[in-house]
N, C-alpha and C. Protein backbone atom coordinates (compact mmCIF):
# COMPACT_ATOMS: atom_id res chain seq x y z
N UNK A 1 25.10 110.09 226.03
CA UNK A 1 24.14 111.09 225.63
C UNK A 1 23.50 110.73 224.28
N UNK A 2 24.60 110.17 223.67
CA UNK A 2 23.82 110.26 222.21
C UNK A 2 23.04 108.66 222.31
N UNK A 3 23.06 108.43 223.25
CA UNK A 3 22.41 106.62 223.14
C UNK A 3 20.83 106.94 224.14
N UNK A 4 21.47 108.20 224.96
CA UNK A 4 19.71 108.42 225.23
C UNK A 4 18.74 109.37 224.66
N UNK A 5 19.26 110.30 223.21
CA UNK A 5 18.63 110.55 222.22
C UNK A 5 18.10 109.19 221.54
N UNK A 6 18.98 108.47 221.19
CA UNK A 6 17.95 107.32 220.39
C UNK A 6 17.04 106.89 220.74
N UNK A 7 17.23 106.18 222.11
CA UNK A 7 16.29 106.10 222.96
C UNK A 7 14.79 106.89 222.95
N UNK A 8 15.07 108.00 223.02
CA UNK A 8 14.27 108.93 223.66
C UNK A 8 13.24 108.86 222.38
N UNK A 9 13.85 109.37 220.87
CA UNK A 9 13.36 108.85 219.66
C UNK A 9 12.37 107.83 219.60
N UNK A 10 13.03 106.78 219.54
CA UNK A 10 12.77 105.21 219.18
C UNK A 10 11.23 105.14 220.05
N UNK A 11 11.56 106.01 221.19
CA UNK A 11 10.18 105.22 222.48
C UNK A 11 9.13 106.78 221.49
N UNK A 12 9.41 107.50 221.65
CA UNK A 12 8.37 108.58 221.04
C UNK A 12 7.40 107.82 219.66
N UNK A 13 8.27 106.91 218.69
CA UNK A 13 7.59 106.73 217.35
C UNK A 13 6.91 105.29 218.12
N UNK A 14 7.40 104.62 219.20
CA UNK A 14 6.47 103.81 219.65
C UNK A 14 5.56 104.12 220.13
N UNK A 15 4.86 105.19 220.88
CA UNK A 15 3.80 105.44 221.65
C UNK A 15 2.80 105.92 220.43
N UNK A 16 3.17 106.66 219.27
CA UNK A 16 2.55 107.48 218.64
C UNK A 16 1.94 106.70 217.24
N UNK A 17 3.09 105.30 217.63
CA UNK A 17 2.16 104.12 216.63
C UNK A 17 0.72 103.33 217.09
N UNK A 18 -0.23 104.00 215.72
CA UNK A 18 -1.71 103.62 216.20
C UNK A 18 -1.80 102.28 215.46
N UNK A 19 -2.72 101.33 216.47
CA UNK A 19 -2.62 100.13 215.57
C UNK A 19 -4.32 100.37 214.79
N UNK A 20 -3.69 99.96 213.48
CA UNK A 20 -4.49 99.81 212.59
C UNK A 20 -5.33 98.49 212.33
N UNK A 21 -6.56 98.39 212.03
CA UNK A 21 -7.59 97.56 211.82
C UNK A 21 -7.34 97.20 210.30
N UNK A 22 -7.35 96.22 209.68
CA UNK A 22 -7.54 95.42 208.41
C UNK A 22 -8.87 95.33 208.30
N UNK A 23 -9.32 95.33 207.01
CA UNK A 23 -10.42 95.53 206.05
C UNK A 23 -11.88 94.40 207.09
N UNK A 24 -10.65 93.55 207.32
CA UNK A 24 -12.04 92.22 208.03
C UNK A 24 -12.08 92.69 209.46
N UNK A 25 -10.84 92.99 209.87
CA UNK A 25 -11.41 93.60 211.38
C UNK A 25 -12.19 94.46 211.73
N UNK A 26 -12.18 95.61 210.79
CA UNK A 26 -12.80 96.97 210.91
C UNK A 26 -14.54 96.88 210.77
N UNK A 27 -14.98 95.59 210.19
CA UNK A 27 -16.11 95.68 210.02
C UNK A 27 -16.92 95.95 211.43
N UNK A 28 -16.57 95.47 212.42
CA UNK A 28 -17.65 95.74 213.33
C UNK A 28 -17.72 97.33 213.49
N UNK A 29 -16.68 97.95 213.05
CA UNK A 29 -16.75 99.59 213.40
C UNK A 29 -17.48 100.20 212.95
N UNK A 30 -17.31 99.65 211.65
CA UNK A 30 -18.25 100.22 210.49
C UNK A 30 -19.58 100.36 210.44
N UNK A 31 -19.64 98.97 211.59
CA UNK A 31 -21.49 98.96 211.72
C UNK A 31 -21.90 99.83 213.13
N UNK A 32 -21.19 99.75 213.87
CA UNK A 32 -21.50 100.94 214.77
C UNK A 32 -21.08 102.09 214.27
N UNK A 33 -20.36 102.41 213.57
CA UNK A 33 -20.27 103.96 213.41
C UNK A 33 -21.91 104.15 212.35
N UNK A 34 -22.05 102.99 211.25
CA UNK A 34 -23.37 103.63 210.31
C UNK A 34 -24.82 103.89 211.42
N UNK A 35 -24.59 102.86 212.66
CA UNK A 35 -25.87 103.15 213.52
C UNK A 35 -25.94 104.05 214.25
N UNK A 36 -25.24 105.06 214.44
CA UNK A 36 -24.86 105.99 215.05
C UNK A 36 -25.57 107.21 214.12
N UNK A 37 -24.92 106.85 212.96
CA UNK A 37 -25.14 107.97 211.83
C UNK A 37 -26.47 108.05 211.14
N UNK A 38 -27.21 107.03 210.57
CA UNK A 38 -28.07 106.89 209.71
C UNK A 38 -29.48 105.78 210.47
N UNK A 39 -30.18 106.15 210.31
CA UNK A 39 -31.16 105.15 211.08
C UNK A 39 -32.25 103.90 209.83
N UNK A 40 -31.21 103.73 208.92
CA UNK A 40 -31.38 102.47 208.38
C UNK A 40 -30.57 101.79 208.25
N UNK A 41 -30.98 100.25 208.23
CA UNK A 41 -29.55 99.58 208.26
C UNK A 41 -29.28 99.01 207.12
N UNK A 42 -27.97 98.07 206.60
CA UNK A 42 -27.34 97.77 205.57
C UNK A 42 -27.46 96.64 205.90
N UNK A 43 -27.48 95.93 204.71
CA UNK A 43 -27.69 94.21 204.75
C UNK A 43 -26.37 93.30 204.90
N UNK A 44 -25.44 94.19 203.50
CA UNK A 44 -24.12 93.31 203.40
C UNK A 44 -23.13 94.67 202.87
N UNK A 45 -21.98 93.90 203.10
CA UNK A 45 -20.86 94.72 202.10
C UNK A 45 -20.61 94.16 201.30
N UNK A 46 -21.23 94.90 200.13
CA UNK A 46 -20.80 94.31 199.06
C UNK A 46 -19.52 94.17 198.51
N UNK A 47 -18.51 95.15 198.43
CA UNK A 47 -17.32 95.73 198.17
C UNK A 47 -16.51 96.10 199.63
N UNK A 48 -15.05 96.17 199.52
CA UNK A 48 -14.26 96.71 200.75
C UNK A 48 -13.19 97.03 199.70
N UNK A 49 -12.46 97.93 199.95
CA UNK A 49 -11.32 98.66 199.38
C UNK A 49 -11.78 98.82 198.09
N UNK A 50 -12.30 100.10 197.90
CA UNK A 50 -13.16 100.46 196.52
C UNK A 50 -11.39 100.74 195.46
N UNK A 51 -10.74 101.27 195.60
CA UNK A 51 -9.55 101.41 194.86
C UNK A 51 -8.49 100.54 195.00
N UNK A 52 -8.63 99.81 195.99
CA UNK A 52 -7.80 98.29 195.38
C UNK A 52 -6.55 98.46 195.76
N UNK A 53 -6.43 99.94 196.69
CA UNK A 53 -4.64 100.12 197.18
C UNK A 53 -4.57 99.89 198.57
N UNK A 54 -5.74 99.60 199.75
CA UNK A 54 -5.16 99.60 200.93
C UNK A 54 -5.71 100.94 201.59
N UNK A 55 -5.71 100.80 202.96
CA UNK A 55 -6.14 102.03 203.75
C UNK A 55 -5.33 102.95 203.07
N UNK A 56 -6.33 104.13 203.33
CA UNK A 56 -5.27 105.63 202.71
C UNK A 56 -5.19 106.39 204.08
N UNK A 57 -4.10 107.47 203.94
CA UNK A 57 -3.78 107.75 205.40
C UNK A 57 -4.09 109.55 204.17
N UNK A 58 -5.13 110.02 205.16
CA UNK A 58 -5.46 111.51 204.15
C UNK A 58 -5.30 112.47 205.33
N UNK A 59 -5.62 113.94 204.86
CA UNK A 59 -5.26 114.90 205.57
C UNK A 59 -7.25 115.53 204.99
N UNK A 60 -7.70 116.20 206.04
CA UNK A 60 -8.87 116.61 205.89
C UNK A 60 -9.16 117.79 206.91
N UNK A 61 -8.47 118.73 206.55
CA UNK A 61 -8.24 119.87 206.78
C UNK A 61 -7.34 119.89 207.55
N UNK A 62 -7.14 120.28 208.61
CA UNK A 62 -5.73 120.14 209.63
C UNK A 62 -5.40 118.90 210.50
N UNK A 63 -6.56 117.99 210.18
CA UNK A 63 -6.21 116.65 210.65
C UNK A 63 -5.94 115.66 209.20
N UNK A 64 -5.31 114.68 210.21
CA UNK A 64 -4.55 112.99 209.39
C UNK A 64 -5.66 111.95 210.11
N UNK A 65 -6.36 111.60 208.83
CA UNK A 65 -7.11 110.41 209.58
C UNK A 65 -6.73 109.17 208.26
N UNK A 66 -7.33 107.80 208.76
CA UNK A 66 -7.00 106.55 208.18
C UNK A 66 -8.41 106.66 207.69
N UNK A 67 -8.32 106.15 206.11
CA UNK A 67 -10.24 106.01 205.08
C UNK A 67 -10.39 104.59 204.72
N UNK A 68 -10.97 104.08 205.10
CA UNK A 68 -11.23 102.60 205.00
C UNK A 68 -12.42 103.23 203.59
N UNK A 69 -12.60 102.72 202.42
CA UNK A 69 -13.72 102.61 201.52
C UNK A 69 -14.44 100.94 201.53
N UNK A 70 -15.97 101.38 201.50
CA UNK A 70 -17.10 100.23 201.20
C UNK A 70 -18.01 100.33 200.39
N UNK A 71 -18.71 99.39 199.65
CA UNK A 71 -19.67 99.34 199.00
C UNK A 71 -20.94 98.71 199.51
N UNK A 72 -21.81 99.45 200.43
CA UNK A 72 -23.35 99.41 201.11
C UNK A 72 -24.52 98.92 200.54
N UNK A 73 -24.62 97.55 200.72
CA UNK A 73 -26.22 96.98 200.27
C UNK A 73 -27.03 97.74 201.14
N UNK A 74 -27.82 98.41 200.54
CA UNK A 74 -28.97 98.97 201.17
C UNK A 74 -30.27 98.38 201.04
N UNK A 75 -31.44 97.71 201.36
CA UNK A 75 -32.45 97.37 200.66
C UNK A 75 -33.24 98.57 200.92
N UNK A 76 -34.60 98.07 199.55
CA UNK A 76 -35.60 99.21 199.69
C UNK A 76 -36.42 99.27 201.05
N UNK A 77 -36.70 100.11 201.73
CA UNK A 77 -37.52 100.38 202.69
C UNK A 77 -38.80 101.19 202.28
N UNK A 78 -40.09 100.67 202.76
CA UNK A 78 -41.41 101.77 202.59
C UNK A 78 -41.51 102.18 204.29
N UNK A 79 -42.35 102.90 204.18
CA UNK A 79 -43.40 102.98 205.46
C UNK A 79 -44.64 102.37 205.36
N UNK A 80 -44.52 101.37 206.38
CA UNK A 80 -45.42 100.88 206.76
C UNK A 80 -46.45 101.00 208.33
N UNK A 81 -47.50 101.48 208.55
CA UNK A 81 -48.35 101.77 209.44
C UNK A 81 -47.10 102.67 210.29
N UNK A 82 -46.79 103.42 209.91
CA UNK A 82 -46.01 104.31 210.40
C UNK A 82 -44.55 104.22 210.90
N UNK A 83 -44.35 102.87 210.36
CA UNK A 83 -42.72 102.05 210.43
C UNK A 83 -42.12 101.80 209.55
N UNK A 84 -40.74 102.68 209.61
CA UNK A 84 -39.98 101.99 208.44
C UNK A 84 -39.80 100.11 208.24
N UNK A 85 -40.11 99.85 207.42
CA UNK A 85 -39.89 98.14 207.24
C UNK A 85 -38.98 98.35 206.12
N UNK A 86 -38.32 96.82 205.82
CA UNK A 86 -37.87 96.79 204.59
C UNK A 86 -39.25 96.04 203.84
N UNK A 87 -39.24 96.94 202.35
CA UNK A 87 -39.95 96.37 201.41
C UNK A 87 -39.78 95.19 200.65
N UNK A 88 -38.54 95.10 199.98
CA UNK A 88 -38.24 93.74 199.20
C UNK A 88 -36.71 93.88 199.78
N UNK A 89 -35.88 92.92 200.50
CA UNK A 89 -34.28 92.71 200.68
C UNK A 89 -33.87 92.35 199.49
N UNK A 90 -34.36 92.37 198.07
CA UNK A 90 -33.49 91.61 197.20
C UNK A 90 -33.52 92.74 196.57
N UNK A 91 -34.33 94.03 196.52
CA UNK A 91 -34.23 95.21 195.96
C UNK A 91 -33.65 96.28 197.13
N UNK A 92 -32.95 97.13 195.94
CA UNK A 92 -32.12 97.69 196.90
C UNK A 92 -30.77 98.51 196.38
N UNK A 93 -30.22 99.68 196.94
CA UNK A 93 -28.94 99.96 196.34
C UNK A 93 -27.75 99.90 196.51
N UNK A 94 -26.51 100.10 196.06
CA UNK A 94 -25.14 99.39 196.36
C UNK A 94 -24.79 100.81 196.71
N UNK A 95 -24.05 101.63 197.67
CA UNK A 95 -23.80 102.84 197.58
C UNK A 95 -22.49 102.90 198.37
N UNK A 96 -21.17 103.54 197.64
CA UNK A 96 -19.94 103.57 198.04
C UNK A 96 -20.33 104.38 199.94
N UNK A 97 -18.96 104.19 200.71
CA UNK A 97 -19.17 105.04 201.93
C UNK A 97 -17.74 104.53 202.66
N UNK A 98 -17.78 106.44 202.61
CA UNK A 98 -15.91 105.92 203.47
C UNK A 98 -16.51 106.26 205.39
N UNK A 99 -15.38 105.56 206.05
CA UNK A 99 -15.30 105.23 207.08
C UNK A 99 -13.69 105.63 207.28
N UNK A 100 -13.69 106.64 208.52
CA UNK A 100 -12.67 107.41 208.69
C UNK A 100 -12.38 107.10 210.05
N UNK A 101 -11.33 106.34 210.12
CA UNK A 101 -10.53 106.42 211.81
C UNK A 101 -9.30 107.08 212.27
N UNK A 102 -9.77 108.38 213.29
CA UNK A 102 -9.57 109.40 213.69
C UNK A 102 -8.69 109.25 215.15
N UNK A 103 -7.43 108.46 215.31
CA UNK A 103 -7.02 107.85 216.36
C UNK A 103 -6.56 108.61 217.58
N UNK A 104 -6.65 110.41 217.44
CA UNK A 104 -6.84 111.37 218.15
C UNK A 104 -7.69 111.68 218.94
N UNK A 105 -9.13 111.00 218.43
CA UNK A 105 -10.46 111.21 219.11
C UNK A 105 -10.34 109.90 219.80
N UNK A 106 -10.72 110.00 221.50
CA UNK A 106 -10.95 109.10 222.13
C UNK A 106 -11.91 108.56 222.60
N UNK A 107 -13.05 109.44 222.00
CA UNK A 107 -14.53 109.78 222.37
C UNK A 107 -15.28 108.62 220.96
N UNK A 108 -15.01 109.14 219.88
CA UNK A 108 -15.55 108.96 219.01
C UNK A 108 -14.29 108.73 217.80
N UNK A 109 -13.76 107.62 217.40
CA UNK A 109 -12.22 107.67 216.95
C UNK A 109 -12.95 107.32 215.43
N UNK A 110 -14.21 106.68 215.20
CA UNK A 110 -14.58 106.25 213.92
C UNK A 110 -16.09 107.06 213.37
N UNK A 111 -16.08 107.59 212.07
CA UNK A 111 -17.16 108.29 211.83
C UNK A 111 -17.39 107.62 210.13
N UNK A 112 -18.71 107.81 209.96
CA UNK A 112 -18.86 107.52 208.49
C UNK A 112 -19.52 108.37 207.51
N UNK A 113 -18.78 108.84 206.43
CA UNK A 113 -19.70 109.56 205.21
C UNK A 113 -19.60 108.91 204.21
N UNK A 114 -20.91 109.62 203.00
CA UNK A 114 -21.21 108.83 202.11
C UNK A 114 -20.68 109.27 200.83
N UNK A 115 -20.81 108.77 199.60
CA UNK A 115 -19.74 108.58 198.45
C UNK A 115 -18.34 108.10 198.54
N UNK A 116 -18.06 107.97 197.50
CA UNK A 116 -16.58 107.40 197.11
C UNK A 116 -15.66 108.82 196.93
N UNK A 117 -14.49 107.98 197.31
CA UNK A 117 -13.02 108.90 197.19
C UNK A 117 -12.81 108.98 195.44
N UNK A 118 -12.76 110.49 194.98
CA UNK A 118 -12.36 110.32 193.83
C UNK A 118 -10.51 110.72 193.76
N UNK A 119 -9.96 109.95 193.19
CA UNK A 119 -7.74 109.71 193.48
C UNK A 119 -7.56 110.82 192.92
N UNK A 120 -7.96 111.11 191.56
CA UNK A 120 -7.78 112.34 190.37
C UNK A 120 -8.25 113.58 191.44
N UNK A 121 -8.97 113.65 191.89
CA UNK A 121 -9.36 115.22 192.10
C UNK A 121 -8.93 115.28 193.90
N UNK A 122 -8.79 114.38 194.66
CA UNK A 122 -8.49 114.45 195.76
C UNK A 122 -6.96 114.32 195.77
N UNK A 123 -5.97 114.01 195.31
CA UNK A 123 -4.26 113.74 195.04
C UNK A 123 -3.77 114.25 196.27
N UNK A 124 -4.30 115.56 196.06
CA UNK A 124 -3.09 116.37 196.84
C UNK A 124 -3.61 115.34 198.93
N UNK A 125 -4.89 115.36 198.99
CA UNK A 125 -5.45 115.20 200.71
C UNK A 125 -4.73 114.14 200.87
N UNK A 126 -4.55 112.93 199.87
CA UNK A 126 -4.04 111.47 199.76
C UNK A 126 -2.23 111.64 200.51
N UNK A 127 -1.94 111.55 201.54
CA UNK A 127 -0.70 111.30 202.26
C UNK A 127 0.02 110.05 201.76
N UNK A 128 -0.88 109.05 202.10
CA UNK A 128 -0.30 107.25 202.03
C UNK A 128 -0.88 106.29 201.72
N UNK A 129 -0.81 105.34 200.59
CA UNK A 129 -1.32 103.78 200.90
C UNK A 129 -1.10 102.98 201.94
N UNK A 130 -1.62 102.26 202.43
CA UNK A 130 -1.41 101.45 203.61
C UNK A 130 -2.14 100.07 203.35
N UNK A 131 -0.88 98.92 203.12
CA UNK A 131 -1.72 97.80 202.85
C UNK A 131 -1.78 97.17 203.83
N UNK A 132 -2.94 96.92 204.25
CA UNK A 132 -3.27 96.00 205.22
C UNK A 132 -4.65 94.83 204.84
């Protein structure tokens, strides 16, 4: 009995382990989740792990999701004859943007918003570092 409690254990924390993406893997997500979201595109990443500790595992309201942070080359865009173009690619802004994978959603498991995580005022949402 007590060897098919462990069991029973052991297989539960296996099913419920999500595999996680590293900073270089995750990029393709990142770019489908921003095309999804925003209808301009980004040139480069400039930055990946804006705080330098590793995926954070946060709580954002009654859910636990994984926050990948980036830093977004944006170039300038005008309108042109009624099309966005880019104006100059060498002008342009760097703009933090977290990317949240939501391994509950099977529909839509990756979403992206914009600004940076501030550690000081967010503490308490912050669950875990996760270096990967």
């Amino acid at each position: 009995m007590k060897y098919l409690f462990i069991l029973i254990i052991f297989s539960f924390f296996e099913l419920s382990a999500t595999p996680l993406l590293s900073y270089r893997d995750i990029e393709p997500e990142l770019k489908k989740a921003w095309e999804e979201a925003y209808p301009v595109a980004y040139t480069k990443i400039s930055e990946k792990d804006l705080l330098k500790k590793g995926i954070l595992y946060v709580r954002k309201g009654k859910v636990r999701l994984y926050l990948y942070t980036f830093k977004l080359f944006i170039p300038l865009y005008s309108f042109k004859d009624k099309t966005l173009q880019v104006e100059d690619p060498e002008k342009g802004k760097e703009i933090p943007v977290k990317l949240y994978y939501k391994p509950q959603d099977k529909e839509k498991p990756y979403f992206v918003e914009l600004g940076e995580i501030q550690e000081f005022k967010n503490r308490s949402l912050i669950i875990q570092y996760i270096r990967k």
